[in-house]
PDB file of N, CA and C in Angstrom:
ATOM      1  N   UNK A   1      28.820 -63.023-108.250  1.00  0.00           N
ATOM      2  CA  UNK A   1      28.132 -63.602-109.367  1.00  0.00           C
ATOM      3  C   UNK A   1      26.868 -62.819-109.692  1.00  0.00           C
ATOM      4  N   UNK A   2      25.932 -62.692-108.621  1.00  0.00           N
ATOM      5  CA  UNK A   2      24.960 -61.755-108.486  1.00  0.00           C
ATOM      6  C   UNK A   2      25.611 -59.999-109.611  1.00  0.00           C
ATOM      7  N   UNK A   3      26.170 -58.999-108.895  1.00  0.00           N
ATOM      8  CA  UNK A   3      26.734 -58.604-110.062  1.00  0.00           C
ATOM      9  C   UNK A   3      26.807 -58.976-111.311  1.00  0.00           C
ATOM     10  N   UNK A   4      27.752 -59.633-111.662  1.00  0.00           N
ATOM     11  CA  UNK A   4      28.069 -60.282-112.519  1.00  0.00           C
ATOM     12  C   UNK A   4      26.968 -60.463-113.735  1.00  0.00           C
ATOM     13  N   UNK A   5      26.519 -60.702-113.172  1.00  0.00           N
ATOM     14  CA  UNK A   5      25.237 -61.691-114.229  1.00  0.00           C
ATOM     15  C   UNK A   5      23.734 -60.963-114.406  1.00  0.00           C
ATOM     16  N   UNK A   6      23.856 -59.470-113.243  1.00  0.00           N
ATOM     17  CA  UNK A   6      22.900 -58.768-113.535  1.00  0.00           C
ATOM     18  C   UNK A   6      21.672 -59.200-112.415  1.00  0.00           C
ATOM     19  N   UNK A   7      21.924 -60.229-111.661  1.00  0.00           N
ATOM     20  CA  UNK A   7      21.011 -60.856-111.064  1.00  0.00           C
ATOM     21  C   UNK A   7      21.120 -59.726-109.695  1.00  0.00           C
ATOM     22  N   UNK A   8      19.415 -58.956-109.466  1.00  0.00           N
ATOM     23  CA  UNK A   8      19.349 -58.307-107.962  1.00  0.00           C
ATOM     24  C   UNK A   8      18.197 -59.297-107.176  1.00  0.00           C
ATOM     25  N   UNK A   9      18.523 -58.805-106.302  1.00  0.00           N
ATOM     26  CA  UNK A   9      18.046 -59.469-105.044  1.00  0.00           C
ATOM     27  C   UNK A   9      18.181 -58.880-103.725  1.00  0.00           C
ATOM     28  N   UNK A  10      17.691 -59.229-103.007  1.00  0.00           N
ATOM     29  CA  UNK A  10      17.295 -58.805-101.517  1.00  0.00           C
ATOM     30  C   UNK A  10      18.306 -60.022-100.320  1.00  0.00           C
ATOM     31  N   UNK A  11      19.361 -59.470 -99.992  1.00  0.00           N
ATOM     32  CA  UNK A  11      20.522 -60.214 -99.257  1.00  0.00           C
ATOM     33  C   UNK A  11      20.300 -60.078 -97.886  1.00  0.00           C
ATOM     34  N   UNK A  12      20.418 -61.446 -97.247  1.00  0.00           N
ATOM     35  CA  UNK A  12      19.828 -61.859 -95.854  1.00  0.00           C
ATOM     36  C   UNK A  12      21.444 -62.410 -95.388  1.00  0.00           C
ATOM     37  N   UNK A  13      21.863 -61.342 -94.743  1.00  0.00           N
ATOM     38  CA  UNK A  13      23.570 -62.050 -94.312  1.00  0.00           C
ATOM     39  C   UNK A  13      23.119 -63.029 -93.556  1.00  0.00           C
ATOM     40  N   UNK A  14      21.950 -62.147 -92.298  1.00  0.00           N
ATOM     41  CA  UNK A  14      22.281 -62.581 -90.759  1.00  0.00           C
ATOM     42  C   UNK A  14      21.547 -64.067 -90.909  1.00  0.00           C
ATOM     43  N   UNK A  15      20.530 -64.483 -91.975  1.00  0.00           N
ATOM     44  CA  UNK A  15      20.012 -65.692 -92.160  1.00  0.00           C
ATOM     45  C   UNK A  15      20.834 -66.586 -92.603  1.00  0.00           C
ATOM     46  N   UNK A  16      21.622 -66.078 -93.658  1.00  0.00           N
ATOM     47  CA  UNK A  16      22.401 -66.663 -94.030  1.00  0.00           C
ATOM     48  C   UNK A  16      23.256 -67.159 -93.039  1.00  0.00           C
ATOM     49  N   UNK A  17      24.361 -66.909 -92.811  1.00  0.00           N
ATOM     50  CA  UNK A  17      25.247 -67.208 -91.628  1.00  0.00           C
ATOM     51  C   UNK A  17      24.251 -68.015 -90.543  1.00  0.00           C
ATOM     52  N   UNK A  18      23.436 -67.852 -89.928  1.00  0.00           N
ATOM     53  CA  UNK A  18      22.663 -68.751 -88.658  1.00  0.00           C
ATOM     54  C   UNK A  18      21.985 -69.894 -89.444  1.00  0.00           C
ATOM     55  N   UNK A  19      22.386 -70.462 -91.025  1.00  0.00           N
ATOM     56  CA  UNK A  19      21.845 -71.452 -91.165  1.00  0.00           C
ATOM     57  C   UNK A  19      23.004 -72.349 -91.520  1.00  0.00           C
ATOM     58  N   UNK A  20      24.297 -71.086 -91.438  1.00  0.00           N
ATOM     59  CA  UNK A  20      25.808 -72.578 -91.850  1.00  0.00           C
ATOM     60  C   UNK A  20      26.457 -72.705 -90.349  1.00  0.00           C
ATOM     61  N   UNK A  21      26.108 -71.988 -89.540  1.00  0.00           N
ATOM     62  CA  UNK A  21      26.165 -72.488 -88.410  1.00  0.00           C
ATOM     63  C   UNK A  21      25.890 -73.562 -87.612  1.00  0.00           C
ATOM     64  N   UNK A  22      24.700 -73.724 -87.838  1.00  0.00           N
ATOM     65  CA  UNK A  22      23.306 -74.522 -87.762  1.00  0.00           C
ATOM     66  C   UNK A  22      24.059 -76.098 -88.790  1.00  0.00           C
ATOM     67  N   UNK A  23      24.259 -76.014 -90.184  1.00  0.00           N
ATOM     68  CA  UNK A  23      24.839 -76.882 -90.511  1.00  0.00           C
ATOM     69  C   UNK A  23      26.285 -77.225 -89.997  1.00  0.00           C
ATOM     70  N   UNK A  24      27.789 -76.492 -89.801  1.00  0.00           N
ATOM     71  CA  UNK A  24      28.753 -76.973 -89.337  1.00  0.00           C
ATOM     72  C   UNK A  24      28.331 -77.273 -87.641  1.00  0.00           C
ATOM     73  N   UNK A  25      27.528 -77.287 -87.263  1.00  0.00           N
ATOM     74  CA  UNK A  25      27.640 -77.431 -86.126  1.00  0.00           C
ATOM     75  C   UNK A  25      27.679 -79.404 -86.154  1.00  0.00           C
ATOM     76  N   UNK A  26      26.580 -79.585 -87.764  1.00  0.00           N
ATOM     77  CA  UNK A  26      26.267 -81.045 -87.446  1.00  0.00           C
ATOM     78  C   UNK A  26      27.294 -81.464 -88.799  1.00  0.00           C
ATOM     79  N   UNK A  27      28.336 -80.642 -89.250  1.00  0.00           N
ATOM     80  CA  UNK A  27      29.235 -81.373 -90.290  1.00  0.00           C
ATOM     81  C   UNK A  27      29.901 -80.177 -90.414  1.00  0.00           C
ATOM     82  N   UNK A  28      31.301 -80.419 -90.013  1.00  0.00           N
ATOM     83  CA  UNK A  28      32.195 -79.405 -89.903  1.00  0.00           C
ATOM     84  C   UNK A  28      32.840 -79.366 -91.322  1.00  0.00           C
ATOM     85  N   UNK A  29      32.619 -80.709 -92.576  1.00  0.00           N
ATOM     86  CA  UNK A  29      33.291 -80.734 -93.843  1.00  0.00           C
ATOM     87  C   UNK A  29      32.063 -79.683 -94.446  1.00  0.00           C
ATOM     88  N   UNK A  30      30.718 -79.552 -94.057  1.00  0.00           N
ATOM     89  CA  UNK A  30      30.070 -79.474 -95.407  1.00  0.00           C
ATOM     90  C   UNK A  30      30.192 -78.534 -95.608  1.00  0.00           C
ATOM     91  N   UNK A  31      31.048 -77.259 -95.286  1.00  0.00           N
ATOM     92  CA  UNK A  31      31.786 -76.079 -95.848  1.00  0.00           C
ATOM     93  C   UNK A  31      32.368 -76.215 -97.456  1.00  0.00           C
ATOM     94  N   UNK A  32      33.424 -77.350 -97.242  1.00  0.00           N
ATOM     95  CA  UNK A  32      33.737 -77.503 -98.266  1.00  0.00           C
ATOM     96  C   UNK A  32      33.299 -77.895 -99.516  1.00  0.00           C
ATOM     97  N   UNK A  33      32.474 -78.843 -99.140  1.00  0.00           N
ATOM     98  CA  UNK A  33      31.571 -79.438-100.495  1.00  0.00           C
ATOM     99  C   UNK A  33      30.749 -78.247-101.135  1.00  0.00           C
ATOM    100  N   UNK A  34      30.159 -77.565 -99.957  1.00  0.00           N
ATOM    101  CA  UNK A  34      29.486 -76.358-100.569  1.00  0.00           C
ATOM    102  C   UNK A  34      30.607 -75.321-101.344  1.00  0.00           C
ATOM    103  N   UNK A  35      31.427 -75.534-100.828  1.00  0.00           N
ATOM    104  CA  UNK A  35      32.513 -74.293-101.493  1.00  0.00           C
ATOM    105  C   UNK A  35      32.806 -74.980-103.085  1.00  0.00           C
ATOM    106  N   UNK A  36      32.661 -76.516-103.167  1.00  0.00           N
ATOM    107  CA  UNK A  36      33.268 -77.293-104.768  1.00  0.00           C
ATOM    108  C   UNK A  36      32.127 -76.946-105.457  1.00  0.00           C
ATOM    109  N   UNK A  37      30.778 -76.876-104.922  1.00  0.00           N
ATOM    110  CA  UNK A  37      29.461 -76.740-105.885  1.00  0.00           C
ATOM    111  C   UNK A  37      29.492 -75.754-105.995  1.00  0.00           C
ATOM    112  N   UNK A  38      29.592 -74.838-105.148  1.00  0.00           N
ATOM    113  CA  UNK A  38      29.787 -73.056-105.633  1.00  0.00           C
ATOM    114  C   UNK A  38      30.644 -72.884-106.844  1.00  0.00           C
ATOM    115  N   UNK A  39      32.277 -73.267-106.471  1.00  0.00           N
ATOM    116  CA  UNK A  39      32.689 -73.577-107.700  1.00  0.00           C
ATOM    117  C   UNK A  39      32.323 -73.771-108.909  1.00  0.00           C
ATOM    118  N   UNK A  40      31.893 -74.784-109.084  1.00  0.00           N
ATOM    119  CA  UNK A  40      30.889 -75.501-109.996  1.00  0.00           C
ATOM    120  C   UNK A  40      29.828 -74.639-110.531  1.00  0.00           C
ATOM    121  N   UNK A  41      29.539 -74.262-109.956  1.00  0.00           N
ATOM    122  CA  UNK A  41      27.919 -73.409-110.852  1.00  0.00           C
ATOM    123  C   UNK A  41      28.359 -72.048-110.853  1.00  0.00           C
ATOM    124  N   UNK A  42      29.723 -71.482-110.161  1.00  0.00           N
ATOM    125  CA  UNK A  42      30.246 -70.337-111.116  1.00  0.00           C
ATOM    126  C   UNK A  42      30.637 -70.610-112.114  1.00  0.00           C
ATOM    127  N   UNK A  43      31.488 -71.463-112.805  1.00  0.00           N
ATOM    128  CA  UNK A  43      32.129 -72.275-113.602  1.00  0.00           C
ATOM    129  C   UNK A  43      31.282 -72.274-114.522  1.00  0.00           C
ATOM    130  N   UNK A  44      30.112 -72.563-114.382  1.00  0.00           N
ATOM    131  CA  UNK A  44      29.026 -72.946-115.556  1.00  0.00           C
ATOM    132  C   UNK A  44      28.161 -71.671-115.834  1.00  0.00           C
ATOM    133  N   UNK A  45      28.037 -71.107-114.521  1.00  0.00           N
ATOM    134  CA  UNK A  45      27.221 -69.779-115.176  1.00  0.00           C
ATOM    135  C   UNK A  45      28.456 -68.831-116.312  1.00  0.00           C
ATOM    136  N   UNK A  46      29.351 -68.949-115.438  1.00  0.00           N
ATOM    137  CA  UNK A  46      30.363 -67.910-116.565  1.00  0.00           C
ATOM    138  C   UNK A  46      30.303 -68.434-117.719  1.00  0.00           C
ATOM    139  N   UNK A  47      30.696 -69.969-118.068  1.00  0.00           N
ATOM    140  CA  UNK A  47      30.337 -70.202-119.443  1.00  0.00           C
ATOM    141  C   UNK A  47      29.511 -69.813-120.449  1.00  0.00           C
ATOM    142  N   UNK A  48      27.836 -70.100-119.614  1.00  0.00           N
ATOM    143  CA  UNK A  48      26.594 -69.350-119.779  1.00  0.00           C
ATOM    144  C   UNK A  48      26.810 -67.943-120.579  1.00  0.00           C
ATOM    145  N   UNK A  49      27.328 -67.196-119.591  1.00  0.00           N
ATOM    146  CA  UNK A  49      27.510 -65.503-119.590  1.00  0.00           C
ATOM    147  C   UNK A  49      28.404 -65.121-120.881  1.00  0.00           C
ATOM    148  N   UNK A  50      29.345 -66.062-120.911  1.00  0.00           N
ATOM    149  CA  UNK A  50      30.686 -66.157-122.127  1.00  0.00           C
ATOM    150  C   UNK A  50      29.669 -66.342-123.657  1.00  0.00           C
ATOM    151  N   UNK A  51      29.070 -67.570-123.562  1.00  0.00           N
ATOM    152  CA  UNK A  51      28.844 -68.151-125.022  1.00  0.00           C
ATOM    153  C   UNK A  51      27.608 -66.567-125.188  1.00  0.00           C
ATOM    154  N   UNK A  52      26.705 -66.208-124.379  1.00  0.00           N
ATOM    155  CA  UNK A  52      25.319 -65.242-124.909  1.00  0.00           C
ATOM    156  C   UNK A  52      26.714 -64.145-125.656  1.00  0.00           C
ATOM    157  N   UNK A  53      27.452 -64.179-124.727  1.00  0.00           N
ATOM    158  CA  UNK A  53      27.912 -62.937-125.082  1.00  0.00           C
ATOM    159  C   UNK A  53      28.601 -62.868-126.625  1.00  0.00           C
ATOM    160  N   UNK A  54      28.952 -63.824-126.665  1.00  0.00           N
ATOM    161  CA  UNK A  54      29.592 -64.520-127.992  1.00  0.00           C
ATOM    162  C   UNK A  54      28.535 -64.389-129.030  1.00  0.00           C
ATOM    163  N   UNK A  55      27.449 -64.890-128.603  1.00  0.00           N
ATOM    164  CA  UNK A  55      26.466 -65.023-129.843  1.00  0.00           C
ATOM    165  C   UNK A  55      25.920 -63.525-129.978  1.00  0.00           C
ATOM    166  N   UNK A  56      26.088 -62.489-129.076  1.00  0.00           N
ATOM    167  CA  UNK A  56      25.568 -61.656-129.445  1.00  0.00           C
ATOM    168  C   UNK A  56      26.624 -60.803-130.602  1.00  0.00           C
ATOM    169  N   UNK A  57      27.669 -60.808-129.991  1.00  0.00           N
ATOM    170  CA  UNK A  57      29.250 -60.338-130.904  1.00  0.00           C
ATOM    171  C   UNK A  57      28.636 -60.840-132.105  1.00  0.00           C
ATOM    172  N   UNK A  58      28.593 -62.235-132.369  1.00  0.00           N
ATOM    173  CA  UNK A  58      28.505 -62.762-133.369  1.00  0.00           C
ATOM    174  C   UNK A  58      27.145 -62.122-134.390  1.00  0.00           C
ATOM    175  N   UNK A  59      25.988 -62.005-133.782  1.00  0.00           N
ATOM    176  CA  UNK A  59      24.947 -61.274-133.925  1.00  0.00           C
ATOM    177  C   UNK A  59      24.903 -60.003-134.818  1.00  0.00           C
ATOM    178  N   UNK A  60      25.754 -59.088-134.092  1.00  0.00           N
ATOM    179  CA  UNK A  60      26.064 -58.103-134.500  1.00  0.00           C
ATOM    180  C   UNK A  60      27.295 -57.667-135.844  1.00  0.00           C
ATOM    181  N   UNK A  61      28.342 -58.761-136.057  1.00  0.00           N
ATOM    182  CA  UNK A  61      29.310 -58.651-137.130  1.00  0.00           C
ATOM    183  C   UNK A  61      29.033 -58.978-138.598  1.00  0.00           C
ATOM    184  N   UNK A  62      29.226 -58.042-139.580  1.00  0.00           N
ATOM    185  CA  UNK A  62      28.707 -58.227-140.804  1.00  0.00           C
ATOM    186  C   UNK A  62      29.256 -59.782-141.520  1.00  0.00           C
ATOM    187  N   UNK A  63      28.172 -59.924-142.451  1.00  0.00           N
ATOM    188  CA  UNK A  63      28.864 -61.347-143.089  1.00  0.00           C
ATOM    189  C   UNK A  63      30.110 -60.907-143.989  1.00  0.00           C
ATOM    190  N   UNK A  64      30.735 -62.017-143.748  1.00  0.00           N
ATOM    191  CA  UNK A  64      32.164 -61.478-144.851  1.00  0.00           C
ATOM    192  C   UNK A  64      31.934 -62.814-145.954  1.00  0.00           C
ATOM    193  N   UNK A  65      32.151 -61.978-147.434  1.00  0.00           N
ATOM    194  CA  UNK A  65      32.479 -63.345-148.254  1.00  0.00           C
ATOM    195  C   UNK A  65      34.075 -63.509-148.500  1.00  0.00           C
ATOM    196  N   UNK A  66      34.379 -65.036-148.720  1.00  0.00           N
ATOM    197  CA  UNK A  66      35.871 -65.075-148.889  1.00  0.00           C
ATOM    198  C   UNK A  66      35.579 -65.525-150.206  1.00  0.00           C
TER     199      UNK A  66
END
């Protein structure tokens, strides 16, 4: 998504990972829920990413008269 969307940043695997550890250790589901919200807010950023992109197309195409 990062890609995606142009978004950089500074990526912390090893933090990352020692804090879902840290959580499945005390909820072996909350993998999943996190995996439906991930879902979810890719879902919506792509939309996001879809419509700018749209309006810019749109932006750019001459007016037509009918």
């Amino acid at each position: 998504m990062t890609a995606q969307c142009g978004i950089q940043g500074k990526l912390q695997h090893a933090e990352y990972l020692k804090s879902w550890v840290k959580v499945l250790k005390n909820d072996n589901k909350a993998i999943f829920r996190a995996a439906s919200k991930a879902r979810e807010a890719s879902e919506y950023i792509n939309e996001l990413t879809l419509e700018k992109q749209l309006e810019q197309v749109k932006d750019h195409e001459p007016e037509m008269e009918l």
